[in-house]
Protein backbone atom coordinates (compact mmCIF):
# COMPACT_ATOMS: atom_id res chain seq x y z
CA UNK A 1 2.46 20.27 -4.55
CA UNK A 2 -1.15 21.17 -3.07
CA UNK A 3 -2.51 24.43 -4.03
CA UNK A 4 -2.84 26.50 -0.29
CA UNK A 5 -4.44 30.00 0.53
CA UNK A 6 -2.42 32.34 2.63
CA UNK A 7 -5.01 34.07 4.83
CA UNK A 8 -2.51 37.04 6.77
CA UNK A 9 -3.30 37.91 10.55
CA UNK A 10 -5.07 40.67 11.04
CA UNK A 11 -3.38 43.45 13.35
CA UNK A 12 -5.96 45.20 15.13
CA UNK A 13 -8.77 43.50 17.68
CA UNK A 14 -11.16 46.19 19.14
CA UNK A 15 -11.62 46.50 22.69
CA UNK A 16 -14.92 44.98 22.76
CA UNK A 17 -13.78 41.46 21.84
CA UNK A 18 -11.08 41.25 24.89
CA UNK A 19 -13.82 40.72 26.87
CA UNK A 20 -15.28 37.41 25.22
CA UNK A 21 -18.42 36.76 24.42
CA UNK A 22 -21.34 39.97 24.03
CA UNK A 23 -24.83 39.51 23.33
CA UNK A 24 -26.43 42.91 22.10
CA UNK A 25 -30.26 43.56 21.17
CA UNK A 26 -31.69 46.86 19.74
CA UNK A 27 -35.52 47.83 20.12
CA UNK A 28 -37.53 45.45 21.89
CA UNK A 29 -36.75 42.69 23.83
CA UNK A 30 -34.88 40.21 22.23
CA UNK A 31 -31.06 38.94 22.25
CA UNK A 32 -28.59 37.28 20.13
CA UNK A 33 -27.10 34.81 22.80
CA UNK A 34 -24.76 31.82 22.50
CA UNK A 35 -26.42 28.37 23.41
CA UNK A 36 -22.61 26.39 22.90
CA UNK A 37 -19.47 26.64 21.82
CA UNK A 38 -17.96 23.15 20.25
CA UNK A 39 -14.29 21.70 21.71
CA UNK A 40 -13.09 21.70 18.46
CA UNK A 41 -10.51 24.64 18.59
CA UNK A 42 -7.10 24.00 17.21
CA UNK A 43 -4.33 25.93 17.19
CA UNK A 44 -4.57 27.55 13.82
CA UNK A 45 -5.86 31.01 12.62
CA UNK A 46 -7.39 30.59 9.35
CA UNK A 47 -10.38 27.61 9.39
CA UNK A 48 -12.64 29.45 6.79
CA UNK A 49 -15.37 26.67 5.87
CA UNK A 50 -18.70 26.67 6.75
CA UNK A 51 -20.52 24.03 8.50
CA UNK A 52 -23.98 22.11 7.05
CA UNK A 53 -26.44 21.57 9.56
CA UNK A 54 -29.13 19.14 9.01
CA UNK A 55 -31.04 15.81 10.67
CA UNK A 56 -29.75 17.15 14.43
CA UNK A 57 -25.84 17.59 13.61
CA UNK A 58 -23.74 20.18 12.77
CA UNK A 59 -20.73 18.89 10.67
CA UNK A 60 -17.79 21.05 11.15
CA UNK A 61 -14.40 20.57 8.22
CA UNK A 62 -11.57 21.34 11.04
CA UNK A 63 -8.15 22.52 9.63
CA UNK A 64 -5.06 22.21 11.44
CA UNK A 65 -1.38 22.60 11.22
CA UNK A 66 0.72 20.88 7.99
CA UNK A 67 0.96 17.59 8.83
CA UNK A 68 -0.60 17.09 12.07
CA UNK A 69 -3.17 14.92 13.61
CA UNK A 70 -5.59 18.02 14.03
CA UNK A 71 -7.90 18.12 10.66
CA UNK A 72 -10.90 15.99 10.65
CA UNK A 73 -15.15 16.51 9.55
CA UNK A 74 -16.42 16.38 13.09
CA UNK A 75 -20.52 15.48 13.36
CA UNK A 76 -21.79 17.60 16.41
CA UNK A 77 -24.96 17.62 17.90
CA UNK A 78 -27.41 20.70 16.79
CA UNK A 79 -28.65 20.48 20.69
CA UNK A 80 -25.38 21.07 23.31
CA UNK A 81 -22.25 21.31 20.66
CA UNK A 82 -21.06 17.69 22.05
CA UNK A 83 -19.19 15.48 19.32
CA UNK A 84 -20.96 12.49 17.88
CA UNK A 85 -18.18 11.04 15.27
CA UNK A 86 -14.98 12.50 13.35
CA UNK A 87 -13.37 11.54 10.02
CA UNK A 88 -9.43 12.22 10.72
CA UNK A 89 -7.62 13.60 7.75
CA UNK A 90 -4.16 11.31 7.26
CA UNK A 91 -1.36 14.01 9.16
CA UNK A 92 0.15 13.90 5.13
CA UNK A 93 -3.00 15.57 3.86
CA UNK A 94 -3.69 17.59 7.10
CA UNK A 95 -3.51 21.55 6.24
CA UNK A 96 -5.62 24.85 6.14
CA UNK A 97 -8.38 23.26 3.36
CA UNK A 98 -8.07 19.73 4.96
CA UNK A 99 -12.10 19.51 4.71
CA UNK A 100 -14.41 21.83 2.58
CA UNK A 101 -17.59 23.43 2.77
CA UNK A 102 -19.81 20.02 3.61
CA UNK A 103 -23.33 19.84 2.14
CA UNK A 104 -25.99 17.09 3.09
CA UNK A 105 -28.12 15.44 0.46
CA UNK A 106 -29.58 12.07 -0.32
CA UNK A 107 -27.15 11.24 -3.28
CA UNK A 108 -28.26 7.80 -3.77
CA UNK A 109 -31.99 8.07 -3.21
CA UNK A 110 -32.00 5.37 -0.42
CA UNK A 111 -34.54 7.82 1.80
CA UNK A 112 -31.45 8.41 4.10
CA UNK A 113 -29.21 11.88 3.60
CA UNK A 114 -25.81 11.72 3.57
CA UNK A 115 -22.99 14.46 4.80
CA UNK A 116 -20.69 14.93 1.78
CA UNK A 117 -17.34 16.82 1.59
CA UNK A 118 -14.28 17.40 -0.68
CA UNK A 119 -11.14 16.93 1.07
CA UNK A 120 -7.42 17.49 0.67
CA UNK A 121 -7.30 13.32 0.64
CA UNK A 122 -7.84 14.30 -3.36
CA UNK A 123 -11.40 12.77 -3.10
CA UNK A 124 -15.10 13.57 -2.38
CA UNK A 125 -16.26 11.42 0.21
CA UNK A 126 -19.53 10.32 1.80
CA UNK A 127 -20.76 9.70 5.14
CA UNK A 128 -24.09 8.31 6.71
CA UNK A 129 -25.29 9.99 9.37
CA UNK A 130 -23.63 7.61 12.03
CA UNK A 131 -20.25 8.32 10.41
CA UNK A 132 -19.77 5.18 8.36
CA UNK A 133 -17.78 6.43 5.08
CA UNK A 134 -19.73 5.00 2.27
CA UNK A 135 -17.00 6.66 -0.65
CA UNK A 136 -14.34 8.04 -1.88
CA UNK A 137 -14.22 9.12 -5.65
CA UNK A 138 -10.77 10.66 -6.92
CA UNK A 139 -10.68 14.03 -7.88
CA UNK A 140 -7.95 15.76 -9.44
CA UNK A 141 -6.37 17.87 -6.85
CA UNK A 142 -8.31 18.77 -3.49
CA UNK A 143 -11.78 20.39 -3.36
CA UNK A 144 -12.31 24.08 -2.32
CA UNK A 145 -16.24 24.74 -2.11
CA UNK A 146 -18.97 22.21 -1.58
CA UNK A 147 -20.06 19.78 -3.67
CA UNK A 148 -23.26 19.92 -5.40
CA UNK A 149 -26.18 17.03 -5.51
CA UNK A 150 -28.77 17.53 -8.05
CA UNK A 151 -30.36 15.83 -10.92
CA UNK A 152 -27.73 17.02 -13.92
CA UNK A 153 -27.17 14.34 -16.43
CA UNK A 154 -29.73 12.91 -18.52
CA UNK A 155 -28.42 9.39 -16.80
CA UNK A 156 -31.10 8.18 -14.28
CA UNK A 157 -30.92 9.22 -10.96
CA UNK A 158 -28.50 12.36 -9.15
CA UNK A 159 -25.34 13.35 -9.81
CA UNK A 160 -22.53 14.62 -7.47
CA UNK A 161 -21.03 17.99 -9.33
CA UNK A 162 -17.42 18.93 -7.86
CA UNK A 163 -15.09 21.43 -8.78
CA UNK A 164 -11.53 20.79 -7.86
CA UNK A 165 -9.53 23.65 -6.55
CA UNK A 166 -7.35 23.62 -9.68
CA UNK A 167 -10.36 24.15 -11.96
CA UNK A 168 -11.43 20.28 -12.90
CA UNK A 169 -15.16 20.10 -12.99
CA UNK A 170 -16.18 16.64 -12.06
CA UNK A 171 -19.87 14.89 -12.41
CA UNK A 172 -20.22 11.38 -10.59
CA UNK A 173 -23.46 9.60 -10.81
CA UNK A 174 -23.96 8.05 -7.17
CA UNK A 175 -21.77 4.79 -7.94
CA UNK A 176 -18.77 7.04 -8.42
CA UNK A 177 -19.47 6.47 -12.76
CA UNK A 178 -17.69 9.56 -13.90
CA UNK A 179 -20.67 11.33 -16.15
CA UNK A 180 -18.38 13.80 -17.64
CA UNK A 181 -15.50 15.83 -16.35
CA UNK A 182 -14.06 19.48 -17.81
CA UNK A 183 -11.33 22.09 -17.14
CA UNK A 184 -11.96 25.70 -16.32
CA UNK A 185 -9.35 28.37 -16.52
CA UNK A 186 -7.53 29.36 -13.44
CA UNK A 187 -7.96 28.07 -9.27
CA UNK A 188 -12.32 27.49 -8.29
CA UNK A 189 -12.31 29.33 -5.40
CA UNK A 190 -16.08 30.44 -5.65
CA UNK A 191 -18.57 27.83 -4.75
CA UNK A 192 -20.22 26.45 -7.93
CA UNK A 193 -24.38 25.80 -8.74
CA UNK A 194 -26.59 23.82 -10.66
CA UNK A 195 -29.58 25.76 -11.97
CA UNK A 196 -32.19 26.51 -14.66
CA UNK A 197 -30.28 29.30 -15.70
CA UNK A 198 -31.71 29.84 -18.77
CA UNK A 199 -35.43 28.88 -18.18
CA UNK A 200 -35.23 25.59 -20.53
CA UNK A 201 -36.79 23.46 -17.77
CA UNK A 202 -33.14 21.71 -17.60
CA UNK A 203 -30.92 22.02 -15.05
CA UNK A 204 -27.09 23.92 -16.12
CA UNK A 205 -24.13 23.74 -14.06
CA UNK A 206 -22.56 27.04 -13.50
CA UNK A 207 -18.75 27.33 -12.74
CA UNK A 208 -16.89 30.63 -11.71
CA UNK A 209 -12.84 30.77 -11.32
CA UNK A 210 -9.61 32.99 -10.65
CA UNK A 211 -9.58 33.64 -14.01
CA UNK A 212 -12.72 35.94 -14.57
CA UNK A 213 -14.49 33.32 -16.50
CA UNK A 214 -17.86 31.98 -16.12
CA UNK A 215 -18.72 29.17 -17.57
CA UNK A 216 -22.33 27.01 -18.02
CA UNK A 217 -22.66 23.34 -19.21
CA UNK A 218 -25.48 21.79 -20.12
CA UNK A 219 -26.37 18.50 -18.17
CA UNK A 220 -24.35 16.23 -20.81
CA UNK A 221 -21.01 18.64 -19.92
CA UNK A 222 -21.93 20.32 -23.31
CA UNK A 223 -20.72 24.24 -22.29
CA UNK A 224 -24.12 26.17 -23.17
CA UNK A 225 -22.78 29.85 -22.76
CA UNK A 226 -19.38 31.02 -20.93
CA UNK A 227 -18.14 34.90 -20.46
CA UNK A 228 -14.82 36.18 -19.66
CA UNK A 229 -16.54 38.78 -17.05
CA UNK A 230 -13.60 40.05 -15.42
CA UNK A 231 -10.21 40.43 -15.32
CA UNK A 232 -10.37 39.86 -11.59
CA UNK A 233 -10.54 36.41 -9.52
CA UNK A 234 -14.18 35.35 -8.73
CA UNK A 235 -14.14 34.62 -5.12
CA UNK A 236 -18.33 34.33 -4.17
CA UNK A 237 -21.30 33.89 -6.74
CA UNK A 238 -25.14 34.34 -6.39
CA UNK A 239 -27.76 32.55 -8.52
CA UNK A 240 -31.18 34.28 -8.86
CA UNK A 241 -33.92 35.81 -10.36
CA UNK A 242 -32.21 39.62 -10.77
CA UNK A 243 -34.42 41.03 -12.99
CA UNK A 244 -38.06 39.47 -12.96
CA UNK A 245 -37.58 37.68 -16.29
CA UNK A 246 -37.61 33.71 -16.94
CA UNK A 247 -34.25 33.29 -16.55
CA UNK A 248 -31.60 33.80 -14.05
CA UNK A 249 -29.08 35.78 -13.41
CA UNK A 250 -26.06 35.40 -11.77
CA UNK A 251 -24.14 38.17 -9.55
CA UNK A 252 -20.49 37.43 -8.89
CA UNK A 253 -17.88 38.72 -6.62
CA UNK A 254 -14.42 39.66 -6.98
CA UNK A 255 -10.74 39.30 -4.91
CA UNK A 256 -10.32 43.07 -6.47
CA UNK A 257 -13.98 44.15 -5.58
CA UNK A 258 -16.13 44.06 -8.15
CA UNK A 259 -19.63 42.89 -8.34
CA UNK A 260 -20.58 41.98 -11.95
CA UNK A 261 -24.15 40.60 -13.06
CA UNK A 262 -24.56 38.45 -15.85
CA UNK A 263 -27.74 37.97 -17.66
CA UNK A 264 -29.45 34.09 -18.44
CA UNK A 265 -27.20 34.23 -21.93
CA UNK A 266 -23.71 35.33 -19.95
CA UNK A 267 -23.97 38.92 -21.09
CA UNK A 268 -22.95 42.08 -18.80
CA UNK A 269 -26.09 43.51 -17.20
CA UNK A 270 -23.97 45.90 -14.80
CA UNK A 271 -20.82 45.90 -12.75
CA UNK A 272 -19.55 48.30 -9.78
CA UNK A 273 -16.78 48.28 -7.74
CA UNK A 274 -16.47 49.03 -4.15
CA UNK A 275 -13.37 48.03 -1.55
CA UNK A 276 -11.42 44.47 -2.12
CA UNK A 277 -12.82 41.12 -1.51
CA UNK A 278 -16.64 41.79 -2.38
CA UNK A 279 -18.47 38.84 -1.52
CA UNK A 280 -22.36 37.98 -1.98
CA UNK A 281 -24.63 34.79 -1.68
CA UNK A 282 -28.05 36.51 -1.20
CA UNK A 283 -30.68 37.75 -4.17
CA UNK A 284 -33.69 38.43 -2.73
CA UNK A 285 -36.14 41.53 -2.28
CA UNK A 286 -35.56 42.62 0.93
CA UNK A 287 -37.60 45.83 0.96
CA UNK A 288 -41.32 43.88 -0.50
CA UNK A 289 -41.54 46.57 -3.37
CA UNK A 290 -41.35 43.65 -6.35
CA UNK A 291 -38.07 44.47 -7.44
CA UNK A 292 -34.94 41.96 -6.04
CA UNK A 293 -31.78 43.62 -4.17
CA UNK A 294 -28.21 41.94 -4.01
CA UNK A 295 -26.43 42.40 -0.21
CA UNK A 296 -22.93 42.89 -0.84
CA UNK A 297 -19.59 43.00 1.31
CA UNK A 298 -16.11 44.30 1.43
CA UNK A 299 -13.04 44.20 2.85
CA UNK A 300 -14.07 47.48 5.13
CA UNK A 301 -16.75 45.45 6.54
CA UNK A 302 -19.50 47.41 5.06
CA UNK A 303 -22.84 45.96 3.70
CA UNK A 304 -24.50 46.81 0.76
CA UNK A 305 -27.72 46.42 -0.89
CA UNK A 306 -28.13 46.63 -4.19
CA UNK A 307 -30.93 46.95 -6.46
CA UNK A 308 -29.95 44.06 -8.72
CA UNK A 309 -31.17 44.73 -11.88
CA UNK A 310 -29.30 47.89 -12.46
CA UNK A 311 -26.55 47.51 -9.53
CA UNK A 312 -27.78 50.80 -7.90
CA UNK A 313 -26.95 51.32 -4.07
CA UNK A 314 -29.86 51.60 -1.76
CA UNK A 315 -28.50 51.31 1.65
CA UNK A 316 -25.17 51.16 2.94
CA UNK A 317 -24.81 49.72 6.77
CA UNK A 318 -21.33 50.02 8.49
CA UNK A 319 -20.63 46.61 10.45
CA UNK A 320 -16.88 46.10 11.48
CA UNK A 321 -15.84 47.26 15.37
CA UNK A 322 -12.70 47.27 14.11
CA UNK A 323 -10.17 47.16 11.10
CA UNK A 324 -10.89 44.11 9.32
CA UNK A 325 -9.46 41.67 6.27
CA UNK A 326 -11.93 40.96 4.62
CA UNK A 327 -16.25 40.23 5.33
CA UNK A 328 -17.61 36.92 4.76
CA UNK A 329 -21.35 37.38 2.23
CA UNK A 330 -24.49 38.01 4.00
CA UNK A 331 -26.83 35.06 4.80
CA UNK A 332 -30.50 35.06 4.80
CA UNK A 333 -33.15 33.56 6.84
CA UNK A 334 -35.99 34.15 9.57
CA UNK A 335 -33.91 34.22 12.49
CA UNK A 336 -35.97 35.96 15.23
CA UNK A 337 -39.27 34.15 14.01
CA UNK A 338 -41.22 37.01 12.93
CA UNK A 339 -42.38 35.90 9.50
CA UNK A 340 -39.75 37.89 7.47
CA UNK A 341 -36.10 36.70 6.86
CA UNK A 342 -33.14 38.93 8.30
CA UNK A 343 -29.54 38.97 6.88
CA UNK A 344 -27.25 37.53 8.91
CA UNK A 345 -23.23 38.69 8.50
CA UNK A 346 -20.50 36.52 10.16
CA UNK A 347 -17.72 39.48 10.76
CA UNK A 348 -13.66 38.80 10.63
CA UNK A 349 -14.13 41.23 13.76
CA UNK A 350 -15.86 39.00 15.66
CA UNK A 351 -18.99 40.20 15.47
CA UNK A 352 -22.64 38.44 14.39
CA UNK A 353 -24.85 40.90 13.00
CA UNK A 354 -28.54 40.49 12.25
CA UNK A 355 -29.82 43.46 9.78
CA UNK A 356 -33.01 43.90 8.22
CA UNK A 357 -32.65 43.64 4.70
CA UNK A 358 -35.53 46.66 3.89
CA UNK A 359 -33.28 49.53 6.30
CA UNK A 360 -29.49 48.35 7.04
CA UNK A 361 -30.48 48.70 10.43
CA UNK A 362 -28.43 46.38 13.01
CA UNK A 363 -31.06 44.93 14.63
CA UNK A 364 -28.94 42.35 16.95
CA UNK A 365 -25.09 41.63 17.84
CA UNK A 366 -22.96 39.27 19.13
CA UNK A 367 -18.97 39.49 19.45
CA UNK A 368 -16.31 37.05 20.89
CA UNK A 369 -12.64 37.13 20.69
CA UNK A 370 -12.33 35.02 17.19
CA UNK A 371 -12.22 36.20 13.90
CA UNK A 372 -14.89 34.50 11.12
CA UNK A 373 -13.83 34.11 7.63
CA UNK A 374 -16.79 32.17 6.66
CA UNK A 375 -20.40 32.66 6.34
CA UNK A 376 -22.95 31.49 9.08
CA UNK A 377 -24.79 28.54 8.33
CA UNK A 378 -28.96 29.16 9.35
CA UNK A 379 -31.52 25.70 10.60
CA UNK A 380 -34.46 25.52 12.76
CA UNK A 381 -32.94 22.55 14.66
CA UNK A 382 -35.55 22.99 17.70
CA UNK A 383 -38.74 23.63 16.05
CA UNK A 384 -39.20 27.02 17.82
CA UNK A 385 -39.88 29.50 14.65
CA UNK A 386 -36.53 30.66 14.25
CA UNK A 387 -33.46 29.83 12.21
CA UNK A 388 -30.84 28.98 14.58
CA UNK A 389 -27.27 30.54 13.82
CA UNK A 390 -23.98 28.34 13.18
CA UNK A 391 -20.85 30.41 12.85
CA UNK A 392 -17.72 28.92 12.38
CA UNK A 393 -14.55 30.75 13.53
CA UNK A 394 -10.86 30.69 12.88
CA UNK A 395 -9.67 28.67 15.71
CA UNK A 396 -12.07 26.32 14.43
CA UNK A 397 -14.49 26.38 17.02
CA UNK A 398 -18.26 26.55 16.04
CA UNK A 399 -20.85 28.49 18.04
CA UNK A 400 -24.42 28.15 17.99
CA UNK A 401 -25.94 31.48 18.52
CA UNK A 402 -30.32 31.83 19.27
CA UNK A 403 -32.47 35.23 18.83
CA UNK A 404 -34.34 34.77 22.90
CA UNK A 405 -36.97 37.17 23.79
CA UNK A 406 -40.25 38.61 22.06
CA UNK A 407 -40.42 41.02 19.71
């Protein structure tokens, strides 16, 4: 029997979103406006994957009802939303985590990347651009978060790092040669990371589950540190530089809502707790004054940031319309081409919100009658300046959003 998620229906929608689509701008003279909206909805409530963007496509993991023809990794184009291939999930392995979070890498080294994906088939699998599926390498049970390409193993060449949804850390060189495999306690909900974590000029792998644990291997599958931080399930993870030493640390989210970070050696540097489902992605000093902050959400669809070295709260910036279940992490990159990245929060209102990472303030918002459970995905795919935004919704429709106007 799979593992499934039961993501409940949320009861309220606020009067904005009745009326579809809503482009909003604050202070000057630019808009957060919707360029397309994919044909890709199905008649589900709970997609919550995010889509990789890269080489002109957008490739979109598409749930759909228990055994149905419905779920499939659909390649659209970055341009006008139209569909250039699909990879249909068998209607036997068709259900809400069908296909994962997608990532898009050149696993082989062949000078051509390659859209990868975990899916509910049991397997990671491999697609060139044009759709061909190059593999298929077993996996334990089906794959939850996105699978990792990076140089690991002491083996020549990279290695594909996958973490099953039951907890089975896999490591495939790029012929599908099974490097080294290892179980972590509980469901891997919480999308994994390879690393320097410890400033040894090697790369770690860093795995966070259900269970509280984190745990680090070494490139060989060795486990260099691991730390039973909570007793709460780890839901989202962020890898950075916390602190301004060599190493890094690593900031983890909670289904309960805690935010814990770990030093480079696994020990406690601070936790807090705010509403349920905290979720974070983003290290990053958002205010220029040399010290790094951590933007957390919750379940009440506030934003936080965080000084993360000692966890401190130094803004707070409300962003739900309406009551909400939970608030997909904050995303950042230079959205409205002004030099400086923005945070960008896909809302389970509806809602797109661009805030400036120094203030809190909202800067621009967009809102449409679908609910997001996922973070936005940010590329330049025109060469304009600015990060274009990909937000996935529940009905599993995708929507390209672009900042227009000057500043």
């Amino acid at each position: 029997m799979r593992t499934r998620t039961l993501l409940a229906v949320a009861l309220l929608v606020g009067s904005l979103l009745a009326v579809g689509v809503v482009a909003l701008g604050f202070g000057g003279g630019q808009q957060l406006t919707v360029t397309w909206t994919s044909d890709t909805a199905r008649p589900v409530g709970g997609n919550h994957h995010a889509v990789a963007v890269a080489d002109g496509q957008v490739y979109a993991p598409i749930s759909g009802q228990t055994d149905s023809d419905q779920c499939a990794l659909v390649a659209l184009s970055a341009e006008d939303g139209t569909a250039a291939w699909d990879y249909q999930i068998p209607p036997e392995d068709c259900e809400i985590h069908a296909v994962a979070d997608p990532t898009v890498a050149d696993y082989d080294d062949d000078g051509q990347r390659e859209v990868l994906a975990a899916t509910t088939e049991s397997e990671v699998a491999g697609f060139a651009p044009g759709g061909e599926k190059q593999f298929g390498y077993a996996l334990t049970d089906y794959g939850y978060t996105e699978p990792v390409v990076a140089d690991l193993h002491p083996a020549e060449g990279q290695e594909i790092v996958v973490a099953d949804v039951r907890g089975v850390v896999h490591v495939f060189g790029a012929d599908g040669t099974e490097r080294w495999r290892d179980r972590v306690p509980g469901f891997v909900f919480a999308q994994p990371t390879v690393a320097d974590v410890d400033a040894d000029a090697e790369q770690e792998a860093l795995v966070g589950s259900r269970s509280g644990r984190v745990t680090v291997y070494e490139g060989d599958g060795d486990v260099r540190w691991r730390t039973n931080a909570t007793d709460s399930g780890i839901t989202w993870l962020a890898v950075g530089d916390a602190d301004g030493d060599a190493g890094l640390e690593t900031v983890l989210a909670t289904a309960r809502g805690e935010t814990v970070a770990l030093d480079d050696d696994g020990s406690v540097l601070w936790r807090t707790e705010f509403d349920r489902l905290t979720a974070v992605d983003v290290i990053y000093d958002g205010d220029a004054d040399g010290e790094a902050e951590v933007y957390v959400t919750d379940a009440s669809g506030t934003l936080r940031s965080l000084d993360a070295a000692t966890g401190a709260v130094e803004w707070t910036a409300s962003l739900a319309s309406t009551e909400v279940q939970m608030t997909p992490p904050a995303v950042l990159g230079d959205v409205d081409g002004g030099g400086d990245p923005e945070l960008v929060v896909t809302g389970n209102d509806g809602t797109v919100s661009v805030v400036d990472p120094a203030t809190g303030e909202v800067r621009l918002t967009a809102t449409r009658n679908a609910r997001s459970f996922t973070h936005a995905t940010l590329a330049d795919v025109d060469d304009d300046g600015r990060e274009e935004v990909f937000a996935m919704y529940d009905d599993g429709t995708v929507q390209r959003l672009d900042v227009v106007g000057e500043t």
